[in-house]
N, C-alpha and C. Protein backbone atom coordinates (compact mmCIF):
# COMPACT_ATOMS: atom_id res chain seq x y z
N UNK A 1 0.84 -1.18 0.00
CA UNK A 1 0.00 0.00 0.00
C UNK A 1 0.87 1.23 0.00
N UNK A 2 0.82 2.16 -0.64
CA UNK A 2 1.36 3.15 -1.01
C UNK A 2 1.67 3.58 -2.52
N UNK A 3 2.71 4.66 -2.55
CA UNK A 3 3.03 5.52 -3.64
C UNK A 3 3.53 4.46 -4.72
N UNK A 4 4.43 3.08 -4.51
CA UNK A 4 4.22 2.59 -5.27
C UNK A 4 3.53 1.38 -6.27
N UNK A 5 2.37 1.25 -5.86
CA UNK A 5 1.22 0.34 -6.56
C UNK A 5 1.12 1.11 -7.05
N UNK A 6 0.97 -0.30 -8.66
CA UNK A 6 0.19 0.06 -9.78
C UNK A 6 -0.90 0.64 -10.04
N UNK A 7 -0.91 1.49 -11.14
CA UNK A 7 -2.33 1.79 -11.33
C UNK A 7 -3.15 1.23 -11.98
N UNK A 8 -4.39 1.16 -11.62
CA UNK A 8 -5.73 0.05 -12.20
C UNK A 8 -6.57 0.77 -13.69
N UNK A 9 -6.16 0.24 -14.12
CA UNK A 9 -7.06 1.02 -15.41
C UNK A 9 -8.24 0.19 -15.81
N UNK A 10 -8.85 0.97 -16.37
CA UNK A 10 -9.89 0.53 -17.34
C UNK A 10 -9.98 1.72 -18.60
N UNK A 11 -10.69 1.14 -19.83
CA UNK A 11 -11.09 1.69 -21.08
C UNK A 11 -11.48 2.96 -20.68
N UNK A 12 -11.14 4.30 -21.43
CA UNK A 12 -12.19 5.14 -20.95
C UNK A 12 -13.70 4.95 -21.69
N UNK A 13 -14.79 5.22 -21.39
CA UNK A 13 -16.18 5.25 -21.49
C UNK A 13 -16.48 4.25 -21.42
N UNK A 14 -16.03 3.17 -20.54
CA UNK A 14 -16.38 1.74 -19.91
C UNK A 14 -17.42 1.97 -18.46
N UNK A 15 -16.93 2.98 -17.96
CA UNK A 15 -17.21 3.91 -16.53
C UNK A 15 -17.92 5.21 -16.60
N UNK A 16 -18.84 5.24 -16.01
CA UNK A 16 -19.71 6.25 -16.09
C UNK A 16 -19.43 7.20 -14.38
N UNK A 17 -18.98 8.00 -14.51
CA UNK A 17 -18.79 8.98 -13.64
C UNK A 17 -19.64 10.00 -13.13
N UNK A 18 -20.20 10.07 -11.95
CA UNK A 18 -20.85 11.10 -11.27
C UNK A 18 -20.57 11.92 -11.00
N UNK A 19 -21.28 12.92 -10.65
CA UNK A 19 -21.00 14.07 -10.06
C UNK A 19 -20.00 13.72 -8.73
N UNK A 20 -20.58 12.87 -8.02
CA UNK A 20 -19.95 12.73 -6.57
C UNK A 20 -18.74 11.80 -6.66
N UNK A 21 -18.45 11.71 -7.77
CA UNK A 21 -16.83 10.75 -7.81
C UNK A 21 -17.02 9.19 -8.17
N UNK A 22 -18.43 8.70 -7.94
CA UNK A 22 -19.04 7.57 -8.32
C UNK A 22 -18.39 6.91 -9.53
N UNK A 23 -17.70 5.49 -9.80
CA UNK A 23 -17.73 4.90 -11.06
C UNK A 23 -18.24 3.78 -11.23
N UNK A 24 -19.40 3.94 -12.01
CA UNK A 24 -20.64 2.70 -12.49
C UNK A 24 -20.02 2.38 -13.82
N UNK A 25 -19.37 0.98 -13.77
CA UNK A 25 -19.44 0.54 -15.19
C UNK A 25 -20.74 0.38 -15.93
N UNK A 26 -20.55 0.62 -16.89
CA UNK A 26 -21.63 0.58 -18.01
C UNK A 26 -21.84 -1.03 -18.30
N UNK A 27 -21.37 -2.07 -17.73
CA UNK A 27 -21.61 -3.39 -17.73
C UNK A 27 -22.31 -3.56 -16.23
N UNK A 28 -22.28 -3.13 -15.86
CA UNK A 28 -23.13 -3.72 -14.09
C UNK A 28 -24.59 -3.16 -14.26
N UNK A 29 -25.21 -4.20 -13.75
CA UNK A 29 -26.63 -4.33 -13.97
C UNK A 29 -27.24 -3.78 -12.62
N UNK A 30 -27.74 -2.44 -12.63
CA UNK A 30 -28.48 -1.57 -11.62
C UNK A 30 -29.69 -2.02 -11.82
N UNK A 31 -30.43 -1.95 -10.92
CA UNK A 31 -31.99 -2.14 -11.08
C UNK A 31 -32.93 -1.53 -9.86
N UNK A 32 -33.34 -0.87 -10.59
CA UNK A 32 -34.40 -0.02 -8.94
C UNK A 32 -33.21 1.19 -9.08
N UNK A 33 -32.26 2.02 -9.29
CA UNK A 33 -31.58 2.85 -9.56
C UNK A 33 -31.79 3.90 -8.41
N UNK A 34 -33.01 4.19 -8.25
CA UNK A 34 -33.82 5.44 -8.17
C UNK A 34 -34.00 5.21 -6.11
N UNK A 35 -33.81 3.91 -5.83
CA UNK A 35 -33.77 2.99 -4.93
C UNK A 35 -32.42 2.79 -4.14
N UNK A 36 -31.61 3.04 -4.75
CA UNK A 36 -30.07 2.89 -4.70
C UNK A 36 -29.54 4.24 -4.45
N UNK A 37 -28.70 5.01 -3.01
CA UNK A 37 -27.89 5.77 -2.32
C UNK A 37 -26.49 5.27 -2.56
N UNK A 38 -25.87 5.91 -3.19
CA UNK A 38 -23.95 5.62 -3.80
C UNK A 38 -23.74 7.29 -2.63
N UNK A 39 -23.23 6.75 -1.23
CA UNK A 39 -22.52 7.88 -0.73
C UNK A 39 -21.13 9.05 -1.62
N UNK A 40 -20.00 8.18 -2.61
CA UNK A 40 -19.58 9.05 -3.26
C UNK A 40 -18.39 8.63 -3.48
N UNK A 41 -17.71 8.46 -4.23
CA UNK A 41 -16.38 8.15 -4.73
C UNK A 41 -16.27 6.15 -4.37
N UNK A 42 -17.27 5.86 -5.10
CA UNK A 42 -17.54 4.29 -4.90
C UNK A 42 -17.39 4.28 -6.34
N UNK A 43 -17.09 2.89 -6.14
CA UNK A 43 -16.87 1.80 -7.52
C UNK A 43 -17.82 0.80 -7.78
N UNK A 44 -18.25 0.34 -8.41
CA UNK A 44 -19.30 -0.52 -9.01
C UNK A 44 -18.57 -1.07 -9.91
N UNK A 45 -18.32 -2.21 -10.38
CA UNK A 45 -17.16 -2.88 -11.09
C UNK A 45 -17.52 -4.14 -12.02
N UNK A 46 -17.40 -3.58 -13.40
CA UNK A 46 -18.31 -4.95 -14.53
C UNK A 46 -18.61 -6.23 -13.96
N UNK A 47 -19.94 -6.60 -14.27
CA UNK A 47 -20.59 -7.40 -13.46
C UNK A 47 -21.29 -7.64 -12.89
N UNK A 48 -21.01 -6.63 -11.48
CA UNK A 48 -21.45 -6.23 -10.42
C UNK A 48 -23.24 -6.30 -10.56
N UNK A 49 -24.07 -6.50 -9.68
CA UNK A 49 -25.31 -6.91 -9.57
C UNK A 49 -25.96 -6.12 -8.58
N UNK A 50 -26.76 -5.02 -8.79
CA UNK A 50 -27.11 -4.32 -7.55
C UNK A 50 -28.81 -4.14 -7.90
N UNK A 51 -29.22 -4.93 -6.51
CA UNK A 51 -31.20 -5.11 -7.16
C UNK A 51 -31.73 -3.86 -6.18
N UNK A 52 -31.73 -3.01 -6.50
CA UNK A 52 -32.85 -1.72 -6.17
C UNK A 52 -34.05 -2.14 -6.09
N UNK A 53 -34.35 -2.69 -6.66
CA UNK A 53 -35.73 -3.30 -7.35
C UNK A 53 -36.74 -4.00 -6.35
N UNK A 54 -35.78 -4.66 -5.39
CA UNK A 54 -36.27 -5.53 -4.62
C UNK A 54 -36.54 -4.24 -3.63
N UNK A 55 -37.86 -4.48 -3.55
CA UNK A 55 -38.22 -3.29 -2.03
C UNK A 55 -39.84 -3.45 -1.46
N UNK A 56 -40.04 -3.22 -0.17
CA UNK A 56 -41.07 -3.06 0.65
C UNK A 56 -42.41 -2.67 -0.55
N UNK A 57 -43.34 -3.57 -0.54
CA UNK A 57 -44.69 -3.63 -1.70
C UNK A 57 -45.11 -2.32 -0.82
N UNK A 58 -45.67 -2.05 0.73
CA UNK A 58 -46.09 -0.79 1.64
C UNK A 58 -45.47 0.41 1.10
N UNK A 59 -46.32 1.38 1.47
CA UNK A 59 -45.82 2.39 1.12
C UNK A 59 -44.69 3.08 2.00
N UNK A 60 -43.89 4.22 1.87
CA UNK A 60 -43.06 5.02 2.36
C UNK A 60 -41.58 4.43 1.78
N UNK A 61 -41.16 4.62 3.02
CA UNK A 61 -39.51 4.46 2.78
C UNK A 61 -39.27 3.56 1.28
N UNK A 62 -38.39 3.89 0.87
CA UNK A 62 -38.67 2.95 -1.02
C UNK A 62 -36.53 3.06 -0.79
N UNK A 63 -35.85 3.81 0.19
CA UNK A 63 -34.37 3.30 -0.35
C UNK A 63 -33.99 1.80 0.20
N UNK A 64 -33.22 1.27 -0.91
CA UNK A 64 -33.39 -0.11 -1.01
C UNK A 64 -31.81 -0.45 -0.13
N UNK A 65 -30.65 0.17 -1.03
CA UNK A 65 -29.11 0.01 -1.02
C UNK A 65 -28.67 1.64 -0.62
N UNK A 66 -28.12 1.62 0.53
CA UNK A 66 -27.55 2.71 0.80
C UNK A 66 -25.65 2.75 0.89
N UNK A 67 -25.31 3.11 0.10
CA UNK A 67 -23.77 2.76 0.20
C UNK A 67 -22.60 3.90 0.52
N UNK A 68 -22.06 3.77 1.76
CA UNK A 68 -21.13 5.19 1.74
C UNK A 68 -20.18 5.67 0.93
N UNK A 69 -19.18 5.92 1.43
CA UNK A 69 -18.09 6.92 1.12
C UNK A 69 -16.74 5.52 0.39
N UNK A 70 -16.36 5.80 -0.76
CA UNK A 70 -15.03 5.18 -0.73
C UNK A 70 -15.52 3.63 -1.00
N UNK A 71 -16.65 3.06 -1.12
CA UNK A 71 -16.71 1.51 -1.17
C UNK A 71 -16.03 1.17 -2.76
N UNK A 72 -16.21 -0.24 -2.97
CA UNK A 72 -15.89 -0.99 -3.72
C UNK A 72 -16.60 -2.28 -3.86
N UNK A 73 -17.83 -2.73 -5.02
CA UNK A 73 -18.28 -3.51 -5.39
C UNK A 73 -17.65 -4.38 -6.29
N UNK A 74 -16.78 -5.43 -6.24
CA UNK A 74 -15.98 -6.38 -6.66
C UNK A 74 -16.97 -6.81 -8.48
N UNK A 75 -16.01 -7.48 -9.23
CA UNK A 75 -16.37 -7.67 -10.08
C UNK A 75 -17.46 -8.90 -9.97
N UNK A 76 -18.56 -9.18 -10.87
CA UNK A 76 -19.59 -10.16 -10.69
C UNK A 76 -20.22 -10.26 -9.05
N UNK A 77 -19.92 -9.16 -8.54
CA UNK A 77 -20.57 -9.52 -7.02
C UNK A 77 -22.56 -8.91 -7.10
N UNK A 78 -23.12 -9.75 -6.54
CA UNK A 78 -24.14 -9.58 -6.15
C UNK A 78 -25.33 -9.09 -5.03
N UNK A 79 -25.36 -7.42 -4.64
CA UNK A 79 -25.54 -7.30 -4.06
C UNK A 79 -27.12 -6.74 -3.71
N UNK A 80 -28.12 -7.46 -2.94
CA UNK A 80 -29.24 -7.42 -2.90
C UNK A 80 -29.97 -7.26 -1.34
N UNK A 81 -31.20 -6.87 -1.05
CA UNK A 81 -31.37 -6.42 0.38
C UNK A 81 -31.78 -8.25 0.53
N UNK A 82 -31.70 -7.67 2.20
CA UNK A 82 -32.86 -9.50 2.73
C UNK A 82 -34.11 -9.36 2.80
N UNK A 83 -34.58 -10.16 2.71
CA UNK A 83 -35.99 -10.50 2.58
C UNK A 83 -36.65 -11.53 3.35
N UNK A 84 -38.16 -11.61 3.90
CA UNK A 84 -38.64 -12.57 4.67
C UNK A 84 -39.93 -12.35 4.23
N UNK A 85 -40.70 -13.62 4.72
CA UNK A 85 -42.22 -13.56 5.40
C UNK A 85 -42.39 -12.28 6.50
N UNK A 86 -43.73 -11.68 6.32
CA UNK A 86 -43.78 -10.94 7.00
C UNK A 86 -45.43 -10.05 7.01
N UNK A 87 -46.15 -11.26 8.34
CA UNK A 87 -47.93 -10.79 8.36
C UNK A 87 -48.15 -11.47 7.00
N UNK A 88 -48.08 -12.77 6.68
CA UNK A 88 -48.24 -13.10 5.70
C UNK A 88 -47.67 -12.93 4.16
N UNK A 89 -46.89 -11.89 3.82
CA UNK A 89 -46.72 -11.88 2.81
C UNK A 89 -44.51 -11.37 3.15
N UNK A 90 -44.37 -11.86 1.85
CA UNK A 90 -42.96 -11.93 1.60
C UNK A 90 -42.09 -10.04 1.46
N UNK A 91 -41.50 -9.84 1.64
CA UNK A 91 -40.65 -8.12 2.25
C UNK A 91 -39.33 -8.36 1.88
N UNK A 92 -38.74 -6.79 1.64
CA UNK A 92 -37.53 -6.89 1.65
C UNK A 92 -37.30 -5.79 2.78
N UNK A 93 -35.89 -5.72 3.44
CA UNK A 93 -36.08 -4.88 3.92
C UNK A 93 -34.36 -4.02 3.71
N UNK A 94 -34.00 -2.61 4.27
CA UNK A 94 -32.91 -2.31 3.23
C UNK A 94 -31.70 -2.43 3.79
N UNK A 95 -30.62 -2.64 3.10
CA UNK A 95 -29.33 -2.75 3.43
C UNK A 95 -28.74 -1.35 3.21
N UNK A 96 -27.82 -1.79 5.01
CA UNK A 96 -26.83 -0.08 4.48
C UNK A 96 -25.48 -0.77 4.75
N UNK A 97 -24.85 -0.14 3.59
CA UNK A 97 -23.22 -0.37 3.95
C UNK A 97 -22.60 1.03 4.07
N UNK A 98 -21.81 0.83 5.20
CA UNK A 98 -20.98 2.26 5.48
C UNK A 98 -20.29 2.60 4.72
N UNK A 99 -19.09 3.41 5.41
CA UNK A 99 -17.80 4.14 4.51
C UNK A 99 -16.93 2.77 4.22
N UNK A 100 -16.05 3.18 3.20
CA UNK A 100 -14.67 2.69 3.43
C UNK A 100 -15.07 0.89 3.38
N UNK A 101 -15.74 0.61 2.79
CA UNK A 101 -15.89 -1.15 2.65
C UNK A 101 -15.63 -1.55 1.37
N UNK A 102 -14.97 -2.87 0.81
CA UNK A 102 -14.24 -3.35 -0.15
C UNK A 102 -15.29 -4.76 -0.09
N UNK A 103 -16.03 -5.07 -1.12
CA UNK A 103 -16.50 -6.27 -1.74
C UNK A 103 -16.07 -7.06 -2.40
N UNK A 104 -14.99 -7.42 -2.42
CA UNK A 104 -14.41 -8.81 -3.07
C UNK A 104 -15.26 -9.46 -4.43
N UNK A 105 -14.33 -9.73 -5.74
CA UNK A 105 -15.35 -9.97 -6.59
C UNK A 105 -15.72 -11.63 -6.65
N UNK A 106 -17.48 -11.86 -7.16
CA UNK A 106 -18.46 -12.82 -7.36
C UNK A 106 -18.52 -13.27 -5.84
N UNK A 107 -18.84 -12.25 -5.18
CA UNK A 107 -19.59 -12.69 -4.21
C UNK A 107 -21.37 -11.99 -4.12
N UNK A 108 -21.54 -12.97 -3.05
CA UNK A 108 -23.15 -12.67 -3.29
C UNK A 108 -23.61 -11.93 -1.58
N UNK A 109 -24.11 -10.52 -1.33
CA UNK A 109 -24.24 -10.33 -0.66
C UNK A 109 -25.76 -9.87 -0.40
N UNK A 110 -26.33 -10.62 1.24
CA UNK A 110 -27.76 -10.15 1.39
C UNK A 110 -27.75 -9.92 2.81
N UNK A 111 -26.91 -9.26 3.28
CA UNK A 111 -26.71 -7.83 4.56
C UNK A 111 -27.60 -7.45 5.21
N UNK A 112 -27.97 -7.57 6.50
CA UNK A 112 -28.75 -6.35 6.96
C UNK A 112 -28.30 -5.01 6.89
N UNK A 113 -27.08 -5.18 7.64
CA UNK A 113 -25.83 -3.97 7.49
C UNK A 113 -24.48 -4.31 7.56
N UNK A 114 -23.77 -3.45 6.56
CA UNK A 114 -22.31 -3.70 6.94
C UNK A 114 -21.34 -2.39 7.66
N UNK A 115 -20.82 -2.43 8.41
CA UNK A 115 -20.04 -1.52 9.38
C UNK A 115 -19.18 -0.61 8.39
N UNK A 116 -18.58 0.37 9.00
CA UNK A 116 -16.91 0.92 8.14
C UNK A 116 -16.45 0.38 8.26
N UNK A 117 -15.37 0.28 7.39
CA UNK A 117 -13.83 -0.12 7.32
C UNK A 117 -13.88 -2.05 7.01
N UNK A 118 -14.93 -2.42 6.47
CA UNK A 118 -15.16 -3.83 6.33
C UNK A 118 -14.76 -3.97 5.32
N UNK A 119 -13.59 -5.64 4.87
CA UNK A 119 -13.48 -6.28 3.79
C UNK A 119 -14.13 -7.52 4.06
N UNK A 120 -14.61 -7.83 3.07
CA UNK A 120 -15.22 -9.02 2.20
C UNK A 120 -14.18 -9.45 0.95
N UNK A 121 -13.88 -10.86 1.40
CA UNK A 121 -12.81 -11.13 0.54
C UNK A 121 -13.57 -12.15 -1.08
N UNK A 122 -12.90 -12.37 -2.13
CA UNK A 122 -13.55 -13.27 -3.02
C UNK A 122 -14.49 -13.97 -2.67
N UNK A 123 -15.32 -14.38 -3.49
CA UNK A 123 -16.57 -15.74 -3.55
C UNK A 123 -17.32 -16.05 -2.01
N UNK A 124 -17.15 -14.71 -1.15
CA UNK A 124 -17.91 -15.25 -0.07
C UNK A 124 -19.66 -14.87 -0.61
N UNK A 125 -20.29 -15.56 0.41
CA UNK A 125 -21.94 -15.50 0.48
C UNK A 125 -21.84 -14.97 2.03
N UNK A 126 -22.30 -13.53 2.03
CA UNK A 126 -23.01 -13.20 3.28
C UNK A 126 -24.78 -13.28 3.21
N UNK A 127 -25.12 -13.99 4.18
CA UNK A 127 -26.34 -14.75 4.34
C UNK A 127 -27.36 -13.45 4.40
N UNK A 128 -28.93 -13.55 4.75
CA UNK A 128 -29.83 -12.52 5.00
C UNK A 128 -29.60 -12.25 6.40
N UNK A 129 -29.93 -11.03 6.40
CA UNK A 129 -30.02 -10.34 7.74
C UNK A 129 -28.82 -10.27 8.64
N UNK A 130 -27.44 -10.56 7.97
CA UNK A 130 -25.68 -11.09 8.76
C UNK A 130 -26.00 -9.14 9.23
N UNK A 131 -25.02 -8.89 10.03
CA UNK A 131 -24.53 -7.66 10.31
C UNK A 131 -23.54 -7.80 10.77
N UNK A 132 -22.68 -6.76 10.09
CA UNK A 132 -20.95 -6.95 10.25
C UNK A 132 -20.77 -5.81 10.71
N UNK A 133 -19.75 -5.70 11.94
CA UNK A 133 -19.80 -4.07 12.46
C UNK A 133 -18.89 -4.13 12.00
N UNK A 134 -18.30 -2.61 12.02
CA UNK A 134 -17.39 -1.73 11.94
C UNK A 134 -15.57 -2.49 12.12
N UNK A 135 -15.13 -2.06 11.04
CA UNK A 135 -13.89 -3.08 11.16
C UNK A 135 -13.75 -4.38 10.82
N UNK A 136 -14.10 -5.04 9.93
CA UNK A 136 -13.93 -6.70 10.06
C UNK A 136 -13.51 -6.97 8.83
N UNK A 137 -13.04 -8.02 8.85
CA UNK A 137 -12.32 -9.01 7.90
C UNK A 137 -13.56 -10.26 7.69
N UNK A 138 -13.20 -10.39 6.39
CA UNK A 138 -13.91 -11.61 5.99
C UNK A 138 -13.13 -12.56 4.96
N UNK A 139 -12.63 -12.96 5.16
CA UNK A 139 -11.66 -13.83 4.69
C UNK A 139 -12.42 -14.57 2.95
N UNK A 140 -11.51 -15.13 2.05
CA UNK A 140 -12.39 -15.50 1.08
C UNK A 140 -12.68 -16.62 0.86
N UNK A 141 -13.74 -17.37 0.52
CA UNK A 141 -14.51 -18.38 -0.27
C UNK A 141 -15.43 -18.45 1.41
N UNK A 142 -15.32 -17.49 2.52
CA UNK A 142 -16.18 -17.51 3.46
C UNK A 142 -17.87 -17.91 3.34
N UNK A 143 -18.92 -18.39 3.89
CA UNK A 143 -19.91 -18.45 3.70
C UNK A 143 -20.39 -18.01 5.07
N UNK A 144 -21.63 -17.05 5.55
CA UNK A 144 -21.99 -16.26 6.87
C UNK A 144 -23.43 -16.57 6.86
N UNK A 145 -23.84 -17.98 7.63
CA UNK A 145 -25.73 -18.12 7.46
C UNK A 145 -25.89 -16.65 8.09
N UNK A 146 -27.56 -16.89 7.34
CA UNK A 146 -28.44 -16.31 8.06
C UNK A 146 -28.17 -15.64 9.52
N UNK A 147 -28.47 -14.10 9.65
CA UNK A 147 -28.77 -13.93 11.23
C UNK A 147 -27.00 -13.71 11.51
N UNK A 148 -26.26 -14.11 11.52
CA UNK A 148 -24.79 -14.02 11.84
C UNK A 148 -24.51 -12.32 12.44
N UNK A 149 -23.77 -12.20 13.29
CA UNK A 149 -23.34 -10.98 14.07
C UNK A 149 -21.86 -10.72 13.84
N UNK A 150 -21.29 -9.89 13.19
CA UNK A 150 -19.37 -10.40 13.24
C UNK A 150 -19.17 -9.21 13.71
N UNK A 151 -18.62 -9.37 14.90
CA UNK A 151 -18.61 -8.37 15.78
C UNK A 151 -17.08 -7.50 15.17
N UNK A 152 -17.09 -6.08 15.97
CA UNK A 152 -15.90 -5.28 15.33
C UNK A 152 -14.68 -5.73 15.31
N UNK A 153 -13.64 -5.33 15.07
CA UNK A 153 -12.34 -5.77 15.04
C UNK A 153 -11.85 -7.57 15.03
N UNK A 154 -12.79 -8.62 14.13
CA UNK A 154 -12.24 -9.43 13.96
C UNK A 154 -12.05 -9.59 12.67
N UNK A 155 -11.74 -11.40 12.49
CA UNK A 155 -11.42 -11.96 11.01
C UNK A 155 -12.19 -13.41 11.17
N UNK A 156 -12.96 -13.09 9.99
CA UNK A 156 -13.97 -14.45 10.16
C UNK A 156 -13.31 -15.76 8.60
N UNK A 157 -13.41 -16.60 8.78
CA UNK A 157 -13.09 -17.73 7.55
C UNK A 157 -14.15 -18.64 7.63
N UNK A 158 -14.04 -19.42 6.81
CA UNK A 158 -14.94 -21.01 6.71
C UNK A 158 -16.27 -21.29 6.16
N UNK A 159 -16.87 -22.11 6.30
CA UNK A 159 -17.84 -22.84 6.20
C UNK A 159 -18.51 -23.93 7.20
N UNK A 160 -19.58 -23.03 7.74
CA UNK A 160 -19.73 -22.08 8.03
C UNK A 160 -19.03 -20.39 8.84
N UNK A 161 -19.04 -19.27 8.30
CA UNK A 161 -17.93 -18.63 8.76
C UNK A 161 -17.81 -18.50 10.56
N UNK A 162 -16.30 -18.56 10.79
CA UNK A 162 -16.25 -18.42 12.47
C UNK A 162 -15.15 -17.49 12.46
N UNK A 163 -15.10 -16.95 13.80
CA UNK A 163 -13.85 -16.24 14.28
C UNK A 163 -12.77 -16.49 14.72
N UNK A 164 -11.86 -16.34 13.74
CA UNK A 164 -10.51 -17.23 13.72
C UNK A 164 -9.74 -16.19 14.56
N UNK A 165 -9.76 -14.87 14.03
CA UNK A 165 -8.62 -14.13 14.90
C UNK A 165 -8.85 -12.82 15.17
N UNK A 166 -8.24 -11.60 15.38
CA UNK A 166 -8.74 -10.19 15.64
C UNK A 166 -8.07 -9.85 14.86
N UNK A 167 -8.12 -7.81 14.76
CA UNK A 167 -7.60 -7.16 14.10
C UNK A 167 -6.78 -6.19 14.61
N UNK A 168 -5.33 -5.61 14.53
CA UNK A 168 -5.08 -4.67 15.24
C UNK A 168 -5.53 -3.20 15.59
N UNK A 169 -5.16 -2.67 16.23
CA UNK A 169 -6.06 -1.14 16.88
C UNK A 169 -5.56 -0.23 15.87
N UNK A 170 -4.42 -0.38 14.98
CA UNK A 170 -4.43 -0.10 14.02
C UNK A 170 -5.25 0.17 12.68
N UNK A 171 -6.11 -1.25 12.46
CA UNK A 171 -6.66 -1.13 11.22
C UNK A 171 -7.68 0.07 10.39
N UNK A 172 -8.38 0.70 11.23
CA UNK A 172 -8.80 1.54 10.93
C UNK A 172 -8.24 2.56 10.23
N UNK A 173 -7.19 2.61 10.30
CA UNK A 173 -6.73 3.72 9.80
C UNK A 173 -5.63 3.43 8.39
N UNK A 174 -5.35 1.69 8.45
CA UNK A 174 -4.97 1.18 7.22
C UNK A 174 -5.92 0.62 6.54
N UNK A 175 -7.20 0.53 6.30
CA UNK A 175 -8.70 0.35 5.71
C UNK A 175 -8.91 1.50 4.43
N UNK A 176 -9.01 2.39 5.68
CA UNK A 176 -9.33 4.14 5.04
C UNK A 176 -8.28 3.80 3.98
N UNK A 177 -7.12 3.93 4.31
CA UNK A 177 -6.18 4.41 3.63
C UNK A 177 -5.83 3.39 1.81
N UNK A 178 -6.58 2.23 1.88
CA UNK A 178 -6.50 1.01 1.27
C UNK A 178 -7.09 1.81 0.25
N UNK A 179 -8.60 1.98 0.89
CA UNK A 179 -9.86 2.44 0.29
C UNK A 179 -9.81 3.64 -0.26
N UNK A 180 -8.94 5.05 -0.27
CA UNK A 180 -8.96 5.74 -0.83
C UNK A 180 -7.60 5.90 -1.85
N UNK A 181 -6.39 5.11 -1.22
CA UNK A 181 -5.39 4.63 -2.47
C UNK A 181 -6.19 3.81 -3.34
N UNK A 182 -7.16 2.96 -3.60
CA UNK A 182 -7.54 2.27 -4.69
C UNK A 182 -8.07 3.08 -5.55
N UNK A 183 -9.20 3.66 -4.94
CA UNK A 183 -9.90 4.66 -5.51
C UNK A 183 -9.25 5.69 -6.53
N UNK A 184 -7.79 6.58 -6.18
CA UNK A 184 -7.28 7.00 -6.59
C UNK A 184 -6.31 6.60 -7.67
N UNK A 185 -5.99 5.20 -7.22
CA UNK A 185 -5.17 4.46 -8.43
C UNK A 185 -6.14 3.59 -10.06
N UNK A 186 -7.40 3.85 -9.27
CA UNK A 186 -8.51 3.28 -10.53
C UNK A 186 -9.15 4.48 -11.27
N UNK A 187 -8.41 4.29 -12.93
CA UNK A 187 -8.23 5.65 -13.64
C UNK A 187 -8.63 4.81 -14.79
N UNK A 188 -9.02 6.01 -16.04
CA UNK A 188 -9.13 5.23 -17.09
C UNK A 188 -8.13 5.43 -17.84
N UNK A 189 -7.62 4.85 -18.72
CA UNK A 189 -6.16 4.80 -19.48
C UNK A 189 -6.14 5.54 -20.68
């Protein structure tokens, strides 16, 4: 991490750029759009699967995906709210992911919430309704049933995922720093 990593390119007009620093490849399949909160200088990355779409049939609240500052949606990853029975009939209800979180690509995520400063490594499945606080590691080809809690400052692996180890009091501040060197090194060529 630092001044000397490569820089990440892509094609220019592969990436569609926002006002707020946002880059949506023009290959990732948005849906419900209008449903979907991109806090700002996030990546969305060919592939990528984001269902807006899926939302509460009741009226009011309609945001589906709320995503902060600095994230990163991995290539082919799938990210969708959870859903249940509920008074009889089937609901979604919405996922927020904080600042500063990295999605690992073709994974499939269905979150209640995810904390700051969280990685998600390759091909994991976070289950419905998991909540990952603030700080955590998720190691890759991980799988997180249903309901799962991963509390702050650890590192989860396996099948089913468990808590293998912690994180130093450090990390926070090498997360950020991951998350906005990527950001800055992903340019178009």
């Amino acid at each position: 991490m630092g001044a000397f990593e490569p820089m990440i390119t892509y094609e220019k007009g592969t990436y569609i750029e926002t006002d707020t620093g946002n880059k949506v490849s023009r290959k990732a399949t948005i849906t419900g759009a209008t449903n979907i909160i991109l806090g700002g200088k996030s990546i969305i990355q060919t592939g990528s699967i984001l269902r807006g779409d899926l939302r509460r049939s009741t009226a009011g609240q309609h945001v589906v995906i709320t995503m902060g500052r600095y994230c990163l949606i991995g290539e082919g990853s799938i990210v969708r709210p959870p859903g249940k029975m509920y008074k009889g009939s089937f609901t979604f209800y919405p996922l927020r992911i904080s600042d500063f979180v990295h999605i690992g690509p073709n994974c499939i995520v269905e979150a209640a919430s995810i904390g700051s400063g969280v990685e998600i490594g390759k091909n994991c499945i976070i289950g419905k309704f998991v909540v990952i606080k603030d700080l955590a590691v998720i190691l890759p080809d991980t799988v997180l049933p249903e309901g799962t809690v991963v509390p702050s400052m650890s590192i989860w692996s396996g099948n089913p995922g468990k808590l293998i180890d912690t994180l130093p009091e450090t990390y926070q501040e090498t997360m950020e720093a991951k998350c906005k060197s990527y950001y800055q090194r992903f340019r178009a060529a």
